[in-house]
PDB file of N, CA and C in Angstrom:
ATOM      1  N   UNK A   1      14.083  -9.058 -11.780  1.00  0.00           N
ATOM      2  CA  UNK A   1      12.971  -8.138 -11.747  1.00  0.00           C
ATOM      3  C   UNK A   1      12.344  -8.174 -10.359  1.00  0.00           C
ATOM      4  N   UNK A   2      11.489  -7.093  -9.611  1.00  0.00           N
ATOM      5  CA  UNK A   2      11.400  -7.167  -8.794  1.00  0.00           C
ATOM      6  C   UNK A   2      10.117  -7.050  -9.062  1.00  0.00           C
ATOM      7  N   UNK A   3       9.061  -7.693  -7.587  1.00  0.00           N
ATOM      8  CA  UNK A   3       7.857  -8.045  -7.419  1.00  0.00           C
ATOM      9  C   UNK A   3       7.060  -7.101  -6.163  1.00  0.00           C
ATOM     10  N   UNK A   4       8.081  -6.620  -5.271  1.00  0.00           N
ATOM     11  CA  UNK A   4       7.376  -5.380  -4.451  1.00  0.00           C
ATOM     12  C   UNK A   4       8.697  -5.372  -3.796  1.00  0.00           C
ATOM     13  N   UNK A   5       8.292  -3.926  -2.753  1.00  0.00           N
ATOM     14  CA  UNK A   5       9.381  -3.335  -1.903  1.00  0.00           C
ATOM     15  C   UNK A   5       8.348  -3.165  -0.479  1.00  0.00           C
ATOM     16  N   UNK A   6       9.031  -3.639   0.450  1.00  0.00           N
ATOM     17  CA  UNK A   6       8.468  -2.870   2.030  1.00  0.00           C
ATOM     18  C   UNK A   6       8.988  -2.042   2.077  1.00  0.00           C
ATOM     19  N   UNK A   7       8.529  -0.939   2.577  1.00  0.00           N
ATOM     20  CA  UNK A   7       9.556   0.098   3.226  1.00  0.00           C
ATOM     21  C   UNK A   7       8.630   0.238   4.760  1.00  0.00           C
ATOM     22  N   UNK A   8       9.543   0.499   5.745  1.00  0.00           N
ATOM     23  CA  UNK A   8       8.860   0.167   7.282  1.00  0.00           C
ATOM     24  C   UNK A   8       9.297   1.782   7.254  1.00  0.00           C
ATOM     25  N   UNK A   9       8.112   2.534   7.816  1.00  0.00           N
ATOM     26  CA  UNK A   9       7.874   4.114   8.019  1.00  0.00           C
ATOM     27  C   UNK A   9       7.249   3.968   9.383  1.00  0.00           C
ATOM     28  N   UNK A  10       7.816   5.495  10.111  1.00  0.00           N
ATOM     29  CA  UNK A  10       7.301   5.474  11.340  1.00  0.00           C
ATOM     30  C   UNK A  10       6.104   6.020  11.481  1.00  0.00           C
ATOM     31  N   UNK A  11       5.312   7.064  10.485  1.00  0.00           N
ATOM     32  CA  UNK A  11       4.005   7.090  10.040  1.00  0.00           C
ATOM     33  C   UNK A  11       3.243   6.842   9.075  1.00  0.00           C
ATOM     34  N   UNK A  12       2.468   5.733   9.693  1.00  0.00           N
ATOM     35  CA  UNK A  12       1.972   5.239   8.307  1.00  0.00           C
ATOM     36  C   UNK A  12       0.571   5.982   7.407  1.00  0.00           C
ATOM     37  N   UNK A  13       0.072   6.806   8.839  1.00  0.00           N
ATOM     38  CA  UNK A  13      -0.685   7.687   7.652  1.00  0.00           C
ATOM     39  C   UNK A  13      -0.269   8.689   6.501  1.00  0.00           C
ATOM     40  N   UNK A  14       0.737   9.233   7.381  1.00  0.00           N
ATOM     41  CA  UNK A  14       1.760  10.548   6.517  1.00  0.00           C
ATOM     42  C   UNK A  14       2.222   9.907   5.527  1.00  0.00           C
ATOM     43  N   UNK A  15       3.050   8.858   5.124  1.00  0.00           N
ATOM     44  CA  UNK A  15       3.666   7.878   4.595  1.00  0.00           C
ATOM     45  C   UNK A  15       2.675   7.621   3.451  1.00  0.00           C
ATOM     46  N   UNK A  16       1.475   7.525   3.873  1.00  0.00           N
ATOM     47  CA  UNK A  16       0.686   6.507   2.640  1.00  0.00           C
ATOM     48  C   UNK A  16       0.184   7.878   1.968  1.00  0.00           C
ATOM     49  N   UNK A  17      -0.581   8.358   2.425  1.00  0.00           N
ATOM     50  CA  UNK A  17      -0.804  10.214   2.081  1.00  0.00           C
ATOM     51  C   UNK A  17       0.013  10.362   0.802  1.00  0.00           C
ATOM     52  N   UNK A  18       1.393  10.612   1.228  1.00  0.00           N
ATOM     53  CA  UNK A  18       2.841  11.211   0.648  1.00  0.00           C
ATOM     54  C   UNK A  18       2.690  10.174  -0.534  1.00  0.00           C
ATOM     55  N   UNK A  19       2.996   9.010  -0.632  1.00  0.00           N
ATOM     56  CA  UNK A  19       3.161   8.241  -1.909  1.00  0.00           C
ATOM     57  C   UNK A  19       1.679   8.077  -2.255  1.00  0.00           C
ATOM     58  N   UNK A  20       0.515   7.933  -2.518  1.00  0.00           N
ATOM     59  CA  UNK A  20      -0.465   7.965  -2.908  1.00  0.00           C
ATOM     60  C   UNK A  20      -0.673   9.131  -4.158  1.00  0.00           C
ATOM     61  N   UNK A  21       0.090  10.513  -3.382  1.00  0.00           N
ATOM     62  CA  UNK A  21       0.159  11.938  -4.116  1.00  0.00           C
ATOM     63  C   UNK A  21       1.023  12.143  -4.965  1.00  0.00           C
ATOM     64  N   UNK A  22       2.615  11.363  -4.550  1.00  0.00           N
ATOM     65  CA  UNK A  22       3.824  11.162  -5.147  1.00  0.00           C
ATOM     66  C   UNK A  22       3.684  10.321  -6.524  1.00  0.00           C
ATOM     67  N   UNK A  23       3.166   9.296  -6.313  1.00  0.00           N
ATOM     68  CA  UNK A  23       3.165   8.801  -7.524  1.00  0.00           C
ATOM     69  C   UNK A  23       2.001   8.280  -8.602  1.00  0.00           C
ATOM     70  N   UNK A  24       1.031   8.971  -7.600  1.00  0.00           N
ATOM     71  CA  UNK A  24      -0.836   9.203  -8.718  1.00  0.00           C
ATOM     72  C   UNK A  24      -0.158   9.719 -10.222  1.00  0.00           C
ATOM     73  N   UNK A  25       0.719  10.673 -10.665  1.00  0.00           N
ATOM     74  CA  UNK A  25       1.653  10.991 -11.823  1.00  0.00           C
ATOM     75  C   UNK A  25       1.869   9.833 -12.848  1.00  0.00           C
ATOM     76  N   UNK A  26       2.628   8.925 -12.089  1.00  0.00           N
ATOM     77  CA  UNK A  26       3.331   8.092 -12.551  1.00  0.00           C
ATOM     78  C   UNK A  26       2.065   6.383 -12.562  1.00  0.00           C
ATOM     79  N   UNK A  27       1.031   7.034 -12.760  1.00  0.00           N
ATOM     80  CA  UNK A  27      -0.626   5.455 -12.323  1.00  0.00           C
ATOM     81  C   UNK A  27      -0.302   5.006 -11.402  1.00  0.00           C
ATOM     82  N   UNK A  28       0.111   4.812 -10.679  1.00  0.00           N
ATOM     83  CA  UNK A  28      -0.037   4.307  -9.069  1.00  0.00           C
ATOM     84  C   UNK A  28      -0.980   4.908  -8.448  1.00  0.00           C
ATOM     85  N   UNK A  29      -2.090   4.565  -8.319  1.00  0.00           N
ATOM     86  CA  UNK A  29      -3.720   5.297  -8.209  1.00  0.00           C
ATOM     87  C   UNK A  29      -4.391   4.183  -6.870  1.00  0.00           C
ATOM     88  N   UNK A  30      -4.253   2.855  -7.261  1.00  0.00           N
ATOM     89  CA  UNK A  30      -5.050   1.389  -6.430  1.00  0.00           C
ATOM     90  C   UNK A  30      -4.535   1.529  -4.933  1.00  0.00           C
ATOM     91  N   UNK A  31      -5.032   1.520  -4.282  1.00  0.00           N
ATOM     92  CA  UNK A  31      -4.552   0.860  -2.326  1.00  0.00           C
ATOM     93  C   UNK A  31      -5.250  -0.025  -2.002  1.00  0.00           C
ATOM     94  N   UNK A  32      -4.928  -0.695  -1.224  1.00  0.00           N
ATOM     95  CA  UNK A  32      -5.034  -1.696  -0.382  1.00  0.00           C
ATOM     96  C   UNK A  32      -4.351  -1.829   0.978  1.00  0.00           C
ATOM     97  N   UNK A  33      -5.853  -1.927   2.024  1.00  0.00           N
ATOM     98  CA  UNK A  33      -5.206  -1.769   3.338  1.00  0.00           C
ATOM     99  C   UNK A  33      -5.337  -3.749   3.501  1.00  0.00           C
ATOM    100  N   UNK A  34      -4.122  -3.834   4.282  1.00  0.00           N
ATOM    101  CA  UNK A  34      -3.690  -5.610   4.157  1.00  0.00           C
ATOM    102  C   UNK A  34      -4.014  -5.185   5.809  1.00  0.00           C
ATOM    103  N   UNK A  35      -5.101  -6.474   6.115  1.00  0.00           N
ATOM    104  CA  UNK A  35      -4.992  -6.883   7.648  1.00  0.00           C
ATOM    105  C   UNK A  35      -3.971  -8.097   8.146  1.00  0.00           C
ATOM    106  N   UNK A  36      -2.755  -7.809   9.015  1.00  0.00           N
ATOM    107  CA  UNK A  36      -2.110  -8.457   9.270  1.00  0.00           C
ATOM    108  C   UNK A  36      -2.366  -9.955   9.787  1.00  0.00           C
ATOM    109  N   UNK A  37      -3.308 -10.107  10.326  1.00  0.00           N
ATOM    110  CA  UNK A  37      -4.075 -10.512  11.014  1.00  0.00           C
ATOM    111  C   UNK A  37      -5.089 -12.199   9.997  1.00  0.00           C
ATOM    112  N   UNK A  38      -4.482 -11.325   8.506  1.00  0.00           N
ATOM    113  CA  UNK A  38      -5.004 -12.411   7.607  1.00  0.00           C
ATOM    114  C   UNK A  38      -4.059 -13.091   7.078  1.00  0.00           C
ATOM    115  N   UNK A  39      -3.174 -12.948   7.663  1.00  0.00           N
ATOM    116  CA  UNK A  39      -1.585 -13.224   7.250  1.00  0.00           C
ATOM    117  C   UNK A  39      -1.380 -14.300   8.160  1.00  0.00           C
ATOM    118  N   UNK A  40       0.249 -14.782   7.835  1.00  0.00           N
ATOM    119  CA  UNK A  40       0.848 -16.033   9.441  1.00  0.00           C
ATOM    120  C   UNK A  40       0.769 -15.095  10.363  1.00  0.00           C
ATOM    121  N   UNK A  41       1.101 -16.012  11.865  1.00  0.00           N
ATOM    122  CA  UNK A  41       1.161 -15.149  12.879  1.00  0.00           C
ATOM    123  C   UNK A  41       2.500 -14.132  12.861  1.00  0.00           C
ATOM    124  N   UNK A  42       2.065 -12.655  13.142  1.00  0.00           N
ATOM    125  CA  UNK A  42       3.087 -11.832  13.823  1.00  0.00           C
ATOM    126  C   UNK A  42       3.040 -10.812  12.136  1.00  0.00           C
ATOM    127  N   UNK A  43       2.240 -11.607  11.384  1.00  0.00           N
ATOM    128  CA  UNK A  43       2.209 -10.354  10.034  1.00  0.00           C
ATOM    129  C   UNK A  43       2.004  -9.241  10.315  1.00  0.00           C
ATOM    130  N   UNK A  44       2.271  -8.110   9.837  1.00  0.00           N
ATOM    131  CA  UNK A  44       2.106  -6.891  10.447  1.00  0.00           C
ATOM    132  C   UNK A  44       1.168  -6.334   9.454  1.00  0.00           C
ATOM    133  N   UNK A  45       0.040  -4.954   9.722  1.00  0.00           N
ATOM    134  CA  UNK A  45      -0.588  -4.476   8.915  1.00  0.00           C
ATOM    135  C   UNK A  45      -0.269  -3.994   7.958  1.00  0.00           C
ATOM    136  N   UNK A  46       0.017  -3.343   6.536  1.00  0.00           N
ATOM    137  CA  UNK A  46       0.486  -3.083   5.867  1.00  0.00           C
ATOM    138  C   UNK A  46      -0.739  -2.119   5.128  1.00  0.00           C
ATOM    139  N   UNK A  47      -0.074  -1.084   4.334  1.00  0.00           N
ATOM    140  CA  UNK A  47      -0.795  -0.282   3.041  1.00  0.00           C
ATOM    141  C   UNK A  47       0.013  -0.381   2.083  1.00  0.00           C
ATOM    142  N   UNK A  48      -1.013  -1.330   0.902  1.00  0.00           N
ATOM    143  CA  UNK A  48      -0.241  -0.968  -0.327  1.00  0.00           C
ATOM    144  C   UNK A  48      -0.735  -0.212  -1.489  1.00  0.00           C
ATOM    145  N   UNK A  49       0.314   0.114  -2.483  1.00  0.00           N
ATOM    146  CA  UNK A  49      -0.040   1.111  -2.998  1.00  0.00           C
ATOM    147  C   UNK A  49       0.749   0.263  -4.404  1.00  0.00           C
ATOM    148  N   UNK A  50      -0.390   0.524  -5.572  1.00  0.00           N
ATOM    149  CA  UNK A  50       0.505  -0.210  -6.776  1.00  0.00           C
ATOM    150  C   UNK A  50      -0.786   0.173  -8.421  1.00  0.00           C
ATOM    151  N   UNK A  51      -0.626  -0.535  -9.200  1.00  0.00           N
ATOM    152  CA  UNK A  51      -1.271  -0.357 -10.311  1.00  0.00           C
ATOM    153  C   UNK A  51      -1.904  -1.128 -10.886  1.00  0.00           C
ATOM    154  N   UNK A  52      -2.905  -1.203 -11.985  1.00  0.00           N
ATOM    155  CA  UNK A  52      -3.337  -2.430 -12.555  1.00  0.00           C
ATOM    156  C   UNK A  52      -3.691  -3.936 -11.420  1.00  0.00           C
ATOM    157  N   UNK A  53      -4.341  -3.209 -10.451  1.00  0.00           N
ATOM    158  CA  UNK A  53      -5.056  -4.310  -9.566  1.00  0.00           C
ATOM    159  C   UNK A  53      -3.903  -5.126  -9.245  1.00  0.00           C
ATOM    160  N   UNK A  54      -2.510  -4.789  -9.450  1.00  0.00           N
ATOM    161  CA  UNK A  54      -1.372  -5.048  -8.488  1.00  0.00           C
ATOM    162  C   UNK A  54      -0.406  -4.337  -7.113  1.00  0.00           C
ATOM    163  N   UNK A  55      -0.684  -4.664  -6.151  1.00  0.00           N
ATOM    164  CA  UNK A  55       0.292  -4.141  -5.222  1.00  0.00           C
ATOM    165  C   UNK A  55       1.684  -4.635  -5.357  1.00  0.00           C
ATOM    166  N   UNK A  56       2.620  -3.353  -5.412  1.00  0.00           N
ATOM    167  CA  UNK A  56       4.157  -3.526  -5.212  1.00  0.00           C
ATOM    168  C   UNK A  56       5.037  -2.799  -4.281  1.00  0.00           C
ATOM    169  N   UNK A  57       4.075  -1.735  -3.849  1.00  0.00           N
ATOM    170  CA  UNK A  57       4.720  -0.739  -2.885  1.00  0.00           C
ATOM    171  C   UNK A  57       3.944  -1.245  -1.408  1.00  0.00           C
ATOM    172  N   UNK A  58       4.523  -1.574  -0.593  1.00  0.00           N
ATOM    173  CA  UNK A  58       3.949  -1.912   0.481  1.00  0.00           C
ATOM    174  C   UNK A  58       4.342  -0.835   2.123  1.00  0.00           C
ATOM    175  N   UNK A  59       3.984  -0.457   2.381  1.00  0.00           N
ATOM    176  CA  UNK A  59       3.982   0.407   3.827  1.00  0.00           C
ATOM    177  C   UNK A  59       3.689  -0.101   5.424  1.00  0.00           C
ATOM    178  N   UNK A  60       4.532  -0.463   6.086  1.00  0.00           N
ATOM    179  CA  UNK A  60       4.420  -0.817   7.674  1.00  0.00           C
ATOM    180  C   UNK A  60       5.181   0.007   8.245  1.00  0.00           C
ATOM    181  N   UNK A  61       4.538   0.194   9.304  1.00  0.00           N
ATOM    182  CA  UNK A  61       4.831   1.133  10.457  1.00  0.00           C
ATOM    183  C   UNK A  61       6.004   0.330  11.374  1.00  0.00           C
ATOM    184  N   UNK A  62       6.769   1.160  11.532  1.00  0.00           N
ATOM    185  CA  UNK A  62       8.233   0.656  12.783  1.00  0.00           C
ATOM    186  C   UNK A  62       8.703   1.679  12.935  1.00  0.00           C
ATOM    187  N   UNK A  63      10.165   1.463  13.596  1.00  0.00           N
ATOM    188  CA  UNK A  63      11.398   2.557  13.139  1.00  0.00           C
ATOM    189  C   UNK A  63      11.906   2.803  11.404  1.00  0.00           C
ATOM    190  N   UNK A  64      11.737   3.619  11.391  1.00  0.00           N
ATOM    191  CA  UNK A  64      12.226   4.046  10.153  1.00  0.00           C
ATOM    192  C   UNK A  64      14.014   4.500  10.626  1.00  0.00           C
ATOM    193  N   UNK A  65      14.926   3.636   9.369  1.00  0.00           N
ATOM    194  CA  UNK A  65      16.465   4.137   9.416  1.00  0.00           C
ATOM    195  C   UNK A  65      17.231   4.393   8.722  1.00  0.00           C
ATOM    196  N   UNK A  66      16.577   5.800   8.451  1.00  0.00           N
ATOM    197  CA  UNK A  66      17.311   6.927   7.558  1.00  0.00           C
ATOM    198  C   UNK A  66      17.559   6.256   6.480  1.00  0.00           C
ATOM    199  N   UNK A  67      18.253   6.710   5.509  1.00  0.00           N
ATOM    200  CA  UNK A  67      18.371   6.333   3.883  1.00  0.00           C
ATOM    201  C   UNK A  67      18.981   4.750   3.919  1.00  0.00           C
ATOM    202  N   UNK A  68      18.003   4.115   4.465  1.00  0.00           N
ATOM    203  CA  UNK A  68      18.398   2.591   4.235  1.00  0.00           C
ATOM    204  C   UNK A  68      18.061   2.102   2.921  1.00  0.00           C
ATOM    205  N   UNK A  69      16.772   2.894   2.327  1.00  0.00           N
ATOM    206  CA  UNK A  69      16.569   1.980   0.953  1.00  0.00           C
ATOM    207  C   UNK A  69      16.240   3.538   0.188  1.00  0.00           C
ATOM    208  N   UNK A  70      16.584   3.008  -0.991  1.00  0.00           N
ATOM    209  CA  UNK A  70      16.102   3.702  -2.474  1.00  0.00           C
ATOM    210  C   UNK A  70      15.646   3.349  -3.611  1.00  0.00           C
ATOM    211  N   UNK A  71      14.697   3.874  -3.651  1.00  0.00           N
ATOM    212  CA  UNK A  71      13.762   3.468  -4.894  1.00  0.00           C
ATOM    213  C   UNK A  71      13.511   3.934  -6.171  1.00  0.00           C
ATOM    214  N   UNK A  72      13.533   3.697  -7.177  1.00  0.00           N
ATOM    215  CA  UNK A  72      13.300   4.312  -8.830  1.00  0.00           C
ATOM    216  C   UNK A  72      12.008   3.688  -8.540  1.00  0.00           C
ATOM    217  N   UNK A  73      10.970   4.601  -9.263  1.00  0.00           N
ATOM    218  CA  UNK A  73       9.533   4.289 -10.309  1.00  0.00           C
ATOM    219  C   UNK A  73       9.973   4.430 -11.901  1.00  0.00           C
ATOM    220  N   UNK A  74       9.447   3.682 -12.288  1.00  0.00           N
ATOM    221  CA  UNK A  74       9.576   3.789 -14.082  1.00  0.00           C
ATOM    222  C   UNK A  74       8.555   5.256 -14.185  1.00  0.00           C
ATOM    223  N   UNK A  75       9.153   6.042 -15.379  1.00  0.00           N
ATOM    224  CA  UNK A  75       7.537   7.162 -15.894  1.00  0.00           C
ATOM    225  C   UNK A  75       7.870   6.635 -17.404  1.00  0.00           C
ATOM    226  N   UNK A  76       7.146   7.182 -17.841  1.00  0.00           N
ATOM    227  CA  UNK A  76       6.708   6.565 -19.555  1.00  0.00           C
ATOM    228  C   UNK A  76       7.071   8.099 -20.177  1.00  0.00           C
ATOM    229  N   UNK A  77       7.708   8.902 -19.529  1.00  0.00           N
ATOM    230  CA  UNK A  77       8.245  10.297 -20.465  1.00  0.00           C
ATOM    231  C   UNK A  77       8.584  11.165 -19.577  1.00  0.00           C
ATOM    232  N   UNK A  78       9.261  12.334 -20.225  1.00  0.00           N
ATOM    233  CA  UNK A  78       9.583  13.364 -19.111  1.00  0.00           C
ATOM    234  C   UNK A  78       8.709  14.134 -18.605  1.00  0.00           C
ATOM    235  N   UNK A  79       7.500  14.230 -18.814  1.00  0.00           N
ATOM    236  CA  UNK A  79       6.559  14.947 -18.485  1.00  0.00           C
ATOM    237  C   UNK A  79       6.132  13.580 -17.583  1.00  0.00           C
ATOM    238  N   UNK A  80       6.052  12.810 -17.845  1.00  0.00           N
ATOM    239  CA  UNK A  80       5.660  11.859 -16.437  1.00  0.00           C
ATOM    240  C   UNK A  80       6.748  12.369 -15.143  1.00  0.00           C
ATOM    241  N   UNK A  81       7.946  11.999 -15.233  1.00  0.00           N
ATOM    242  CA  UNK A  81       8.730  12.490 -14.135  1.00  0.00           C
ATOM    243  C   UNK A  81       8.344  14.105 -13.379  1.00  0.00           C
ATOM    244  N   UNK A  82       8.740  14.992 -14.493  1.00  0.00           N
ATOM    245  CA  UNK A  82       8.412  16.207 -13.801  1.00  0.00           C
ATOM    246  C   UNK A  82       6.783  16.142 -12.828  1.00  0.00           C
ATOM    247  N   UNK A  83       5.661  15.413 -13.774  1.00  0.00           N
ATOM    248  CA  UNK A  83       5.148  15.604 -12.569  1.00  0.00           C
ATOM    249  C   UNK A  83       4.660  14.858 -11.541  1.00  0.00           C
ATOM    250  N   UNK A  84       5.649  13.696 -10.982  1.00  0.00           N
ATOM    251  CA  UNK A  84       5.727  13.407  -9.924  1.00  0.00           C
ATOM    252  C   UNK A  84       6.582  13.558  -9.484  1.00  0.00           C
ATOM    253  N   UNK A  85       7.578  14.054  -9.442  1.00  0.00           N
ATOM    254  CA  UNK A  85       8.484  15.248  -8.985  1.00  0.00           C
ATOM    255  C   UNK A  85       7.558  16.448  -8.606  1.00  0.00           C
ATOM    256  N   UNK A  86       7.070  17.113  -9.095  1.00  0.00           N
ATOM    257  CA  UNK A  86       6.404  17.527  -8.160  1.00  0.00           C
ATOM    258  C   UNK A  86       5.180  18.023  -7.260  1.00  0.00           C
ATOM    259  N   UNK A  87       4.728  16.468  -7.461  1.00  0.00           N
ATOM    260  CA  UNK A  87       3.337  15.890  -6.678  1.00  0.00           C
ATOM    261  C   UNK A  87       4.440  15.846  -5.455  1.00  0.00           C
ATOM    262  N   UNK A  88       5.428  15.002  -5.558  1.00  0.00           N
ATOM    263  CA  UNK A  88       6.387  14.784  -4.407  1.00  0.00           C
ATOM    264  C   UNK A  88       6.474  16.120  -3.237  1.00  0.00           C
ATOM    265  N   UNK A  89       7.043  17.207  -4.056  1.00  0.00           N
ATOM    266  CA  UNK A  89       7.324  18.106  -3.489  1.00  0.00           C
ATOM    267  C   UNK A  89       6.125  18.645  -2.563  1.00  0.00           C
ATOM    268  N   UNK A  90       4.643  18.669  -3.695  1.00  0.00           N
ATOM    269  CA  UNK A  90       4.185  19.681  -2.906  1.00  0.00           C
ATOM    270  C   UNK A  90       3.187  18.347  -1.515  1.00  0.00           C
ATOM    271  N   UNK A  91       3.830  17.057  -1.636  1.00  0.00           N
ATOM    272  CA  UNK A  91       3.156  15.748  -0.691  1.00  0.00           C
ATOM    273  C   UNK A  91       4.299  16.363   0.243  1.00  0.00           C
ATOM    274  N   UNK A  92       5.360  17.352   0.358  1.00  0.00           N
ATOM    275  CA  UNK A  92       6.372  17.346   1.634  1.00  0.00           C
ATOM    276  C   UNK A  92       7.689  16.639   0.989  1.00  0.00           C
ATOM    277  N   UNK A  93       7.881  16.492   0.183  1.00  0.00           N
ATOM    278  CA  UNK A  93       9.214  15.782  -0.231  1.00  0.00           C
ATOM    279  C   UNK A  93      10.410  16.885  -0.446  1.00  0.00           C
ATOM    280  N   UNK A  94      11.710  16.884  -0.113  1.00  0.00           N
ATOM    281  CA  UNK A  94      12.627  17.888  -0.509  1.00  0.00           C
ATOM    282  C   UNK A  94      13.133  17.998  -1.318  1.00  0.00           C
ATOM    283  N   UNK A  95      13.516  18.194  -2.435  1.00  0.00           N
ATOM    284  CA  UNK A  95      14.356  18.011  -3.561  1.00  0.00           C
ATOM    285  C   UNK A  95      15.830  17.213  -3.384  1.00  0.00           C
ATOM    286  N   UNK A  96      16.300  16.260  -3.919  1.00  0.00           N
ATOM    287  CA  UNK A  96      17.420  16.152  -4.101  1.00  0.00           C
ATOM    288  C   UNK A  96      18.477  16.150  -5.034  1.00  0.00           C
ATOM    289  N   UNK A  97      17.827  16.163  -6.442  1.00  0.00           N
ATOM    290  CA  UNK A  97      18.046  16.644  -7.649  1.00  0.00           C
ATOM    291  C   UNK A  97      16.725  16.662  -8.450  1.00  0.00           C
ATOM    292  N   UNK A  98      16.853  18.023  -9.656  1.00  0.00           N
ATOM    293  CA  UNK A  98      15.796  18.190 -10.162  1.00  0.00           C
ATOM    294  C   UNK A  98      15.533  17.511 -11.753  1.00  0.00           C
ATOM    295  N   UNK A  99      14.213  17.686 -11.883  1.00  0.00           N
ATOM    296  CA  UNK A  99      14.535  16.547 -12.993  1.00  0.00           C
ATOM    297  C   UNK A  99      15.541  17.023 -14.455  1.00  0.00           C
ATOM    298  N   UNK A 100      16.469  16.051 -14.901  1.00  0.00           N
ATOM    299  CA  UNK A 100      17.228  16.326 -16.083  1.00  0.00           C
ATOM    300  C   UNK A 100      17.567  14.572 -16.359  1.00  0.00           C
ATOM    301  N   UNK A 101      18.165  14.942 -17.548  1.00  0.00           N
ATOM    302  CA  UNK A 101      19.158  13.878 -17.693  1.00  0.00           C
ATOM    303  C   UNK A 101      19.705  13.712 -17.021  1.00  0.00           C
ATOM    304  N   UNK A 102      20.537  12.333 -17.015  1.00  0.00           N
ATOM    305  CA  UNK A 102      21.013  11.576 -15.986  1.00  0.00           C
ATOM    306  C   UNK A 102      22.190  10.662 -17.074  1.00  0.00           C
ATOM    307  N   UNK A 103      23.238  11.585 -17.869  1.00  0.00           N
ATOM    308  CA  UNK A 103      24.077  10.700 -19.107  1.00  0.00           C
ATOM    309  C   UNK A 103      25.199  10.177 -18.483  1.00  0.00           C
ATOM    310  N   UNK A 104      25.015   9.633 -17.101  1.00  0.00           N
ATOM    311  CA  UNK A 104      26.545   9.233 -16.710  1.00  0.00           C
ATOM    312  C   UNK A 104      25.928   7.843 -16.374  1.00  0.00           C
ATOM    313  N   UNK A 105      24.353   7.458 -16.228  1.00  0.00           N
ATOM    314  CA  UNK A 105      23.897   6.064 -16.194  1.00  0.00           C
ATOM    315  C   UNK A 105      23.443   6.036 -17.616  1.00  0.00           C
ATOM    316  N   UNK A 106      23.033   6.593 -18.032  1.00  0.00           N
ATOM    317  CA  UNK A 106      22.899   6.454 -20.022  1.00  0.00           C
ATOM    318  C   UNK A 106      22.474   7.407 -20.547  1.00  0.00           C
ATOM    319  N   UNK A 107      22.965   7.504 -21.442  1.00  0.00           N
ATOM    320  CA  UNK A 107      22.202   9.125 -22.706  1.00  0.00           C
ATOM    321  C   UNK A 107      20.857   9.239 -22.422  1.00  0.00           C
ATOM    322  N   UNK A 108      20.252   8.380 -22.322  1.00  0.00           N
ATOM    323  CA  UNK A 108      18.672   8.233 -22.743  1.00  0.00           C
ATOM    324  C   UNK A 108      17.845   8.192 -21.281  1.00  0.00           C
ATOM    325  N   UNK A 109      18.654   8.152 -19.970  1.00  0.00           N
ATOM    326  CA  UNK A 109      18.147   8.231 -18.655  1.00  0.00           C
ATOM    327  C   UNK A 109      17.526   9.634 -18.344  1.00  0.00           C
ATOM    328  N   UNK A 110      16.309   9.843 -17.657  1.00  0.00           N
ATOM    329  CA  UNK A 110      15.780  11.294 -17.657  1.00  0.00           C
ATOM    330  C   UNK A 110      15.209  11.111 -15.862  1.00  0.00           C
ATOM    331  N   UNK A 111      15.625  11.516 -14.567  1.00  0.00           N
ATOM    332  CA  UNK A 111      14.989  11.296 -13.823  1.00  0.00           C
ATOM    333  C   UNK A 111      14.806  13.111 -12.729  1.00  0.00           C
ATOM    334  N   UNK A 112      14.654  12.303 -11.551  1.00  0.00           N
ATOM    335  CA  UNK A 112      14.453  13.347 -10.342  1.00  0.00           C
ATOM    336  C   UNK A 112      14.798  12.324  -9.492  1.00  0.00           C
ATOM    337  N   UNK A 113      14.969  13.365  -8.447  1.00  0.00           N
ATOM    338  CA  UNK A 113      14.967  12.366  -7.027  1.00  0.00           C
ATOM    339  C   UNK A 113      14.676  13.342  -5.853  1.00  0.00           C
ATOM    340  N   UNK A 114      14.214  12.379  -5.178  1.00  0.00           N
ATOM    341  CA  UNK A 114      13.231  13.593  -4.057  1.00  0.00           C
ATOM    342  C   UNK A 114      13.912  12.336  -2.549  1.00  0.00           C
ATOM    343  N   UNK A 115      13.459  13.382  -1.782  1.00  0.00           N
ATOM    344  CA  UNK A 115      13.922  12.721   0.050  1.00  0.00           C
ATOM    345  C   UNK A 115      12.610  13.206   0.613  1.00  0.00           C
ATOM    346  N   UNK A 116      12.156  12.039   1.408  1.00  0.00           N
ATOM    347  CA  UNK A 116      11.062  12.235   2.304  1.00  0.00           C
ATOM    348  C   UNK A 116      11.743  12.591   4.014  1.00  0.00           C
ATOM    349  N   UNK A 117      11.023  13.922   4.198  1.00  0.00           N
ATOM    350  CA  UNK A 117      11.337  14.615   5.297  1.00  0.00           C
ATOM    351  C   UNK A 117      11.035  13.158   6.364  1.00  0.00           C
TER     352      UNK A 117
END
């Protein structure tokens, strides 16, 4: 099970904006701006973004390199997906498939998937 994801974006305002809007749908509502600075030395600043007074999505600014990582959010129904699918879209996200089933990972799989410009 996993406990958070970095993803290093080359803007971190656009970036935090975009998932803040992307996945408010799906309760991911809480942020937290992390001062690096309260960290060991060389921590970098971070925005996170998560639920239930937990951060799991974390945001730092660097080079960003291209489809290095991919991410699933859980939704609790298909009407959860559709609409962060498209909170996504109208945060700037492109479509990469729209939401349907998904019966070649299981009967019962229902997603979307979006690409950040």
């Amino acid at each position: 099970m996993l406990d958070h994801v970095f993803l290093t974006v080359s803007d971190l305002g656009r970036s935090t904006a975009f998932y803040q809007a992307a996945l408010a749908p799906l309760g991911v509502t809480d942020r937290l701006d992390y001062d690096g600075r309260d960290g060991p030395p060389g921590h970098p600043d971070l925005k996170g973004l998560g639920a239930g007074g937990r951060m799991f999505l974390w945001l730092r600014a660097g080079e960003a390199e291209g489809r290095a990582v991919h991410v699933g959010f859980v939704a609790r129904s298909r009407e959860e997906v559709e609409a962060a699918y498209d909170a996504a879209l109208a945060a700037g996200a492109v479509s990469n498939c729209a939401p349907g089933p998904r019966v070649h990972y299981d009967p019962r799989y229902y997603a979307a998937n979006v690409r950040v410009k």
